[in-house]
PDB file of N, CA and C in Angstrom:
ATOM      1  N   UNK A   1       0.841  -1.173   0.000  1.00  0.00           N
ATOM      2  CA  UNK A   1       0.000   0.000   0.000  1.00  0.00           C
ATOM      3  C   UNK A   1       0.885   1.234   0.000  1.00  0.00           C
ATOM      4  N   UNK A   2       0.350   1.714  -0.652  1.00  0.00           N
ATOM      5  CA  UNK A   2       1.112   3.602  -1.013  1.00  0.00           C
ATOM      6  C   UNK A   2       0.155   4.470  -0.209  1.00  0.00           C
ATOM      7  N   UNK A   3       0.822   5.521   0.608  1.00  0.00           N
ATOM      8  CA  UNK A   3       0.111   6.974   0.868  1.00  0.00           C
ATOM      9  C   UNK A   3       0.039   7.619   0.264  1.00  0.00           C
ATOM     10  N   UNK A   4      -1.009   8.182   0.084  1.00  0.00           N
ATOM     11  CA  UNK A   4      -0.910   9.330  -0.737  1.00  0.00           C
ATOM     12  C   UNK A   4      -0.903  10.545   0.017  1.00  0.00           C
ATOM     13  N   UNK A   5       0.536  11.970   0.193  1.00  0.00           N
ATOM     14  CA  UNK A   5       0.221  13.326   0.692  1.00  0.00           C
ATOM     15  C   UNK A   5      -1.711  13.551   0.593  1.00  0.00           C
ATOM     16  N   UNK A   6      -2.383  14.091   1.693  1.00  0.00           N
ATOM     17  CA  UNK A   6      -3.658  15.175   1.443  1.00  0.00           C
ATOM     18  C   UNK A   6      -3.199  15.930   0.208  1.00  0.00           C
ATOM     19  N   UNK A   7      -1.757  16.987  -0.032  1.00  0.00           N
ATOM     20  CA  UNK A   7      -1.789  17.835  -0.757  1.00  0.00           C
ATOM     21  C   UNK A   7      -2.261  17.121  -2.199  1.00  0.00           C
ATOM     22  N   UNK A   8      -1.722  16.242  -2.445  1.00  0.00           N
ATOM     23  CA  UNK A   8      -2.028  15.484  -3.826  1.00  0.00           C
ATOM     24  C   UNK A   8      -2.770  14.286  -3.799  1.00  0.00           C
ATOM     25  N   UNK A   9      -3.622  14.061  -3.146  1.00  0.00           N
ATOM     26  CA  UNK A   9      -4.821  13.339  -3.165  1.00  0.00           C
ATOM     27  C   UNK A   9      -5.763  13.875  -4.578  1.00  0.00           C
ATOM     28  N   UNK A  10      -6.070  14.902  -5.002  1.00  0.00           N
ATOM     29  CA  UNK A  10      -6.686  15.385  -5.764  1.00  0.00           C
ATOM     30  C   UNK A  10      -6.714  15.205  -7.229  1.00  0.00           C
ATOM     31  N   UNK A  11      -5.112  14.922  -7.226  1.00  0.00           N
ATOM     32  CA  UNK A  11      -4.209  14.152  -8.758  1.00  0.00           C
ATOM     33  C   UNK A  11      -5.290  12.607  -8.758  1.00  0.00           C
ATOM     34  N   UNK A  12      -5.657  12.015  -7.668  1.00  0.00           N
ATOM     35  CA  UNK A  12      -6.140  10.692  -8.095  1.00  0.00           C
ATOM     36  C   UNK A  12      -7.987  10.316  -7.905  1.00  0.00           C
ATOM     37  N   UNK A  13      -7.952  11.450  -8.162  1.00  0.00           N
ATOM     38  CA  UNK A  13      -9.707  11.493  -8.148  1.00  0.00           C
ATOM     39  C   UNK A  13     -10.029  10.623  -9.874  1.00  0.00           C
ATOM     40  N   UNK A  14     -11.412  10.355  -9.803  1.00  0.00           N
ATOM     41  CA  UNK A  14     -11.779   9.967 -11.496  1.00  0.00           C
ATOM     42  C   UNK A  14     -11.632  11.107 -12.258  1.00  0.00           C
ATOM     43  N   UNK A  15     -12.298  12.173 -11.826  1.00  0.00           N
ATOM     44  CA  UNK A  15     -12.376  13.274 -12.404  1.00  0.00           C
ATOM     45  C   UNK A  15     -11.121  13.723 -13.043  1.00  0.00           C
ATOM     46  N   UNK A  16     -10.621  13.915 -12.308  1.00  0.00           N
ATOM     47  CA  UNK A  16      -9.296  14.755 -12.334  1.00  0.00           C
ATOM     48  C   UNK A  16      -8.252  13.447 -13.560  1.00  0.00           C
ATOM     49  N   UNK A  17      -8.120  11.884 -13.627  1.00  0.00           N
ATOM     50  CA  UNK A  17      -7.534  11.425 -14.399  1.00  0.00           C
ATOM     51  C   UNK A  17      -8.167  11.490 -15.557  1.00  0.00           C
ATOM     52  N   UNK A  18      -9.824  12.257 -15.560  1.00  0.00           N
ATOM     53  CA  UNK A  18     -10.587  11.817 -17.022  1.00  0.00           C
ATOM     54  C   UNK A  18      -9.828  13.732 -17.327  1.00  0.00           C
ATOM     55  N   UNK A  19      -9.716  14.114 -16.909  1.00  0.00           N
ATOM     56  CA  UNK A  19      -9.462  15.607 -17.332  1.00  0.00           C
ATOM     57  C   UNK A  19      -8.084  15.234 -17.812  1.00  0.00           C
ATOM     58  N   UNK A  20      -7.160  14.389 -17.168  1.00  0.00           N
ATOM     59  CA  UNK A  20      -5.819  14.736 -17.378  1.00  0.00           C
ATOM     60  C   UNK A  20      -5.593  13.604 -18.729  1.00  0.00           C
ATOM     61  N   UNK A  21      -6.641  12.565 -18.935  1.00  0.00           N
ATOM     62  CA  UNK A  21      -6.769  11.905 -20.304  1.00  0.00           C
ATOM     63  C   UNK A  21      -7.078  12.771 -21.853  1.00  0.00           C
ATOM     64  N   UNK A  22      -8.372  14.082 -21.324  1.00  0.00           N
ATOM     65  CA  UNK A  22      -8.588  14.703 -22.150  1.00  0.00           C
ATOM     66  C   UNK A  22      -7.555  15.855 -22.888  1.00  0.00           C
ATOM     67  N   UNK A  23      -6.651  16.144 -21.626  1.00  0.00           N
ATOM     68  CA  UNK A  23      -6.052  17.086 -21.708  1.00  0.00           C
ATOM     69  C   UNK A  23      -4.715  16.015 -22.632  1.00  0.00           C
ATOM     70  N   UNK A  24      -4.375  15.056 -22.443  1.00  0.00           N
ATOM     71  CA  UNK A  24      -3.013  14.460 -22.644  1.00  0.00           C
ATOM     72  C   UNK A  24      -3.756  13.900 -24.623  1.00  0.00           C
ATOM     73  N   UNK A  25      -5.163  14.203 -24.404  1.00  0.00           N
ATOM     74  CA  UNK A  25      -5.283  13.675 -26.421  1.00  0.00           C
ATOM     75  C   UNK A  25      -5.537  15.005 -26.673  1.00  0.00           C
ATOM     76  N   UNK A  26      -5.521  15.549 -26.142  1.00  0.00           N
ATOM     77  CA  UNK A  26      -5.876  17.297 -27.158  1.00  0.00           C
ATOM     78  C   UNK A  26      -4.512  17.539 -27.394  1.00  0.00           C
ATOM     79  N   UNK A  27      -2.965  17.069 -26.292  1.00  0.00           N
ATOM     80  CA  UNK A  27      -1.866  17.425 -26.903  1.00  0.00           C
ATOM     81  C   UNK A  27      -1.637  17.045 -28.578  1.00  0.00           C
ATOM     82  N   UNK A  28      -2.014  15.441 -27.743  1.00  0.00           N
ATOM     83  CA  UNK A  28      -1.551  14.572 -29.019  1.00  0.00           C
ATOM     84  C   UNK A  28      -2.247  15.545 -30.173  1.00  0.00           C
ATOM     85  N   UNK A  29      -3.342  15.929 -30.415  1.00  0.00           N
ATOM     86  CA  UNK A  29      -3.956  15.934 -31.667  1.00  0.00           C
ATOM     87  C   UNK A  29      -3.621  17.132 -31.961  1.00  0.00           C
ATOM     88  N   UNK A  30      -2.964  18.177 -31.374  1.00  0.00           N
ATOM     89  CA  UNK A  30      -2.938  19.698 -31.333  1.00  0.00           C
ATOM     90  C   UNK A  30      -0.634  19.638 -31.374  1.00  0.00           C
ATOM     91  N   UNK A  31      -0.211  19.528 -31.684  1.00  0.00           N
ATOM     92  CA  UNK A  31       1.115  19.766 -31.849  1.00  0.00           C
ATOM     93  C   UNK A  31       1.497  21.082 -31.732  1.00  0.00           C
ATOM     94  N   UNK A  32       2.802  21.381 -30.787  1.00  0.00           N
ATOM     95  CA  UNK A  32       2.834  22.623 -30.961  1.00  0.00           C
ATOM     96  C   UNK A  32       3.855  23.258 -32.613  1.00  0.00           C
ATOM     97  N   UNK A  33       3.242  24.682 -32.325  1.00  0.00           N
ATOM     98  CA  UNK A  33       3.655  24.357 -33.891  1.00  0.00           C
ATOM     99  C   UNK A  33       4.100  26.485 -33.389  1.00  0.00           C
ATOM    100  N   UNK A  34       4.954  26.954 -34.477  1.00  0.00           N
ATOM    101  CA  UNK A  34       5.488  28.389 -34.539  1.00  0.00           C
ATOM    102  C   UNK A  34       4.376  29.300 -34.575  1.00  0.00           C
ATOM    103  N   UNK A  35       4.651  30.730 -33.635  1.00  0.00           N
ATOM    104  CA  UNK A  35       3.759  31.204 -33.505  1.00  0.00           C
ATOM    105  C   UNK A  35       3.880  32.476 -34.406  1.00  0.00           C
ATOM    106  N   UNK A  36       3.022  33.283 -35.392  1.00  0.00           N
ATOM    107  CA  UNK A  36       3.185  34.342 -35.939  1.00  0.00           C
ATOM    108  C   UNK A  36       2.863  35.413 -35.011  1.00  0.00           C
ATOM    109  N   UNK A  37       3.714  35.982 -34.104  1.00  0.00           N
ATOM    110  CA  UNK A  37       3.980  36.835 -33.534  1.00  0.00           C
ATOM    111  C   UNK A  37       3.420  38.520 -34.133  1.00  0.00           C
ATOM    112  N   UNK A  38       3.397  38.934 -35.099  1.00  0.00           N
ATOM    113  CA  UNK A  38       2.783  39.919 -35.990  1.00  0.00           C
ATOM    114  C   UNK A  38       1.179  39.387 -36.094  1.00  0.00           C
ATOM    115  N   UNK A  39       1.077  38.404 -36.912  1.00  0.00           N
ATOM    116  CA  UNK A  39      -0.379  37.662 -37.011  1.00  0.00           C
ATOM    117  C   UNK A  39      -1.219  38.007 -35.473  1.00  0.00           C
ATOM    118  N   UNK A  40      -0.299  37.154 -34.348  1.00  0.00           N
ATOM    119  CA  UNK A  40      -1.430  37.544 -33.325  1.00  0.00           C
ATOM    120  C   UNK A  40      -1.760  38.668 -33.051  1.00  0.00           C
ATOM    121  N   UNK A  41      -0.553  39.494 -32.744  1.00  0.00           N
ATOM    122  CA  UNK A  41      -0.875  41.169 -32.303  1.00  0.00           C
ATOM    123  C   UNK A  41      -1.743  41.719 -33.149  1.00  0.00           C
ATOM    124  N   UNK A  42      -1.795  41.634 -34.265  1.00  0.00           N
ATOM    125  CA  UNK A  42      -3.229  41.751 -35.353  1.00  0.00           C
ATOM    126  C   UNK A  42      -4.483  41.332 -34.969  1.00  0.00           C
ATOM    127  N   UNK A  43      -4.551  40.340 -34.418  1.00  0.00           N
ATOM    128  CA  UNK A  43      -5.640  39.443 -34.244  1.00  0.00           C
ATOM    129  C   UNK A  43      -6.087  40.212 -32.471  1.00  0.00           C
ATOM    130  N   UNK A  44      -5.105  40.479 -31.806  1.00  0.00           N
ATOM    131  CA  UNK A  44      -5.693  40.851 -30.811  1.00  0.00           C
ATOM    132  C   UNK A  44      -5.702  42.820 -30.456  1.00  0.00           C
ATOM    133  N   UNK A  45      -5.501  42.744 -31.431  1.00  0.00           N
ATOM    134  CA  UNK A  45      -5.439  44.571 -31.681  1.00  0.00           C
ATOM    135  C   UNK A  45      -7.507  44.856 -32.266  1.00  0.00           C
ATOM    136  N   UNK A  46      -7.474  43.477 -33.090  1.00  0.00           N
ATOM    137  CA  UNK A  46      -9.045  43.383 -33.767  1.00  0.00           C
ATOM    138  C   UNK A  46      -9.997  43.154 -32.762  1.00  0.00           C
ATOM    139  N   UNK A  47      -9.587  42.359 -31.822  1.00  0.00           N
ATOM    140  CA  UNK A  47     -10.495  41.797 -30.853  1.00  0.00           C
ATOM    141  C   UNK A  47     -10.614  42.787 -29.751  1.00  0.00           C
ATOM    142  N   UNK A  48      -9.955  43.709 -29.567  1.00  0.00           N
ATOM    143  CA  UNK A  48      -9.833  44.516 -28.545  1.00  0.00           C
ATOM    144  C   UNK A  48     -10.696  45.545 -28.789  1.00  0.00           C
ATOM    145  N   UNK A  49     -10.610  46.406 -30.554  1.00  0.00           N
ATOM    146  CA  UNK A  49     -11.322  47.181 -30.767  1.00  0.00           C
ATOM    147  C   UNK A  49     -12.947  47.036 -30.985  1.00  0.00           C
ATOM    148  N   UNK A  50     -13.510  45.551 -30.475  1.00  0.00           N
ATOM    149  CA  UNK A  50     -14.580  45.211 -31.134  1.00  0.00           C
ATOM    150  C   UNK A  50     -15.528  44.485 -31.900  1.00  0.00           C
TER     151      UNK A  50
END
């Protein structure tokens, strides 16, 4: 038998491993990829005004 800290008890809830399943295939399917640095500031210069 293993203890688990109170502080990290929370890591082994269902919940919390179905979140950390969802979260670990959105990596997979989402790659990180280069960011257009100009592109965004555009994009959030648009969103700001409206």
């Amino acid at each position: 038998m293993r203890d688990i800290e109170d502080v990290d008890a929370w890591l082994h809830t269902p919940e919390m491993r179905e979140r950390l399943e969802a979260a670990d295939a959105w990596m997979a399917a989402n790659p990180p990829a280069e960011t257009d640095l100009d592109a965004l500031a555009r994009r959030l210069e648009t969103q700001a005004e409206g």
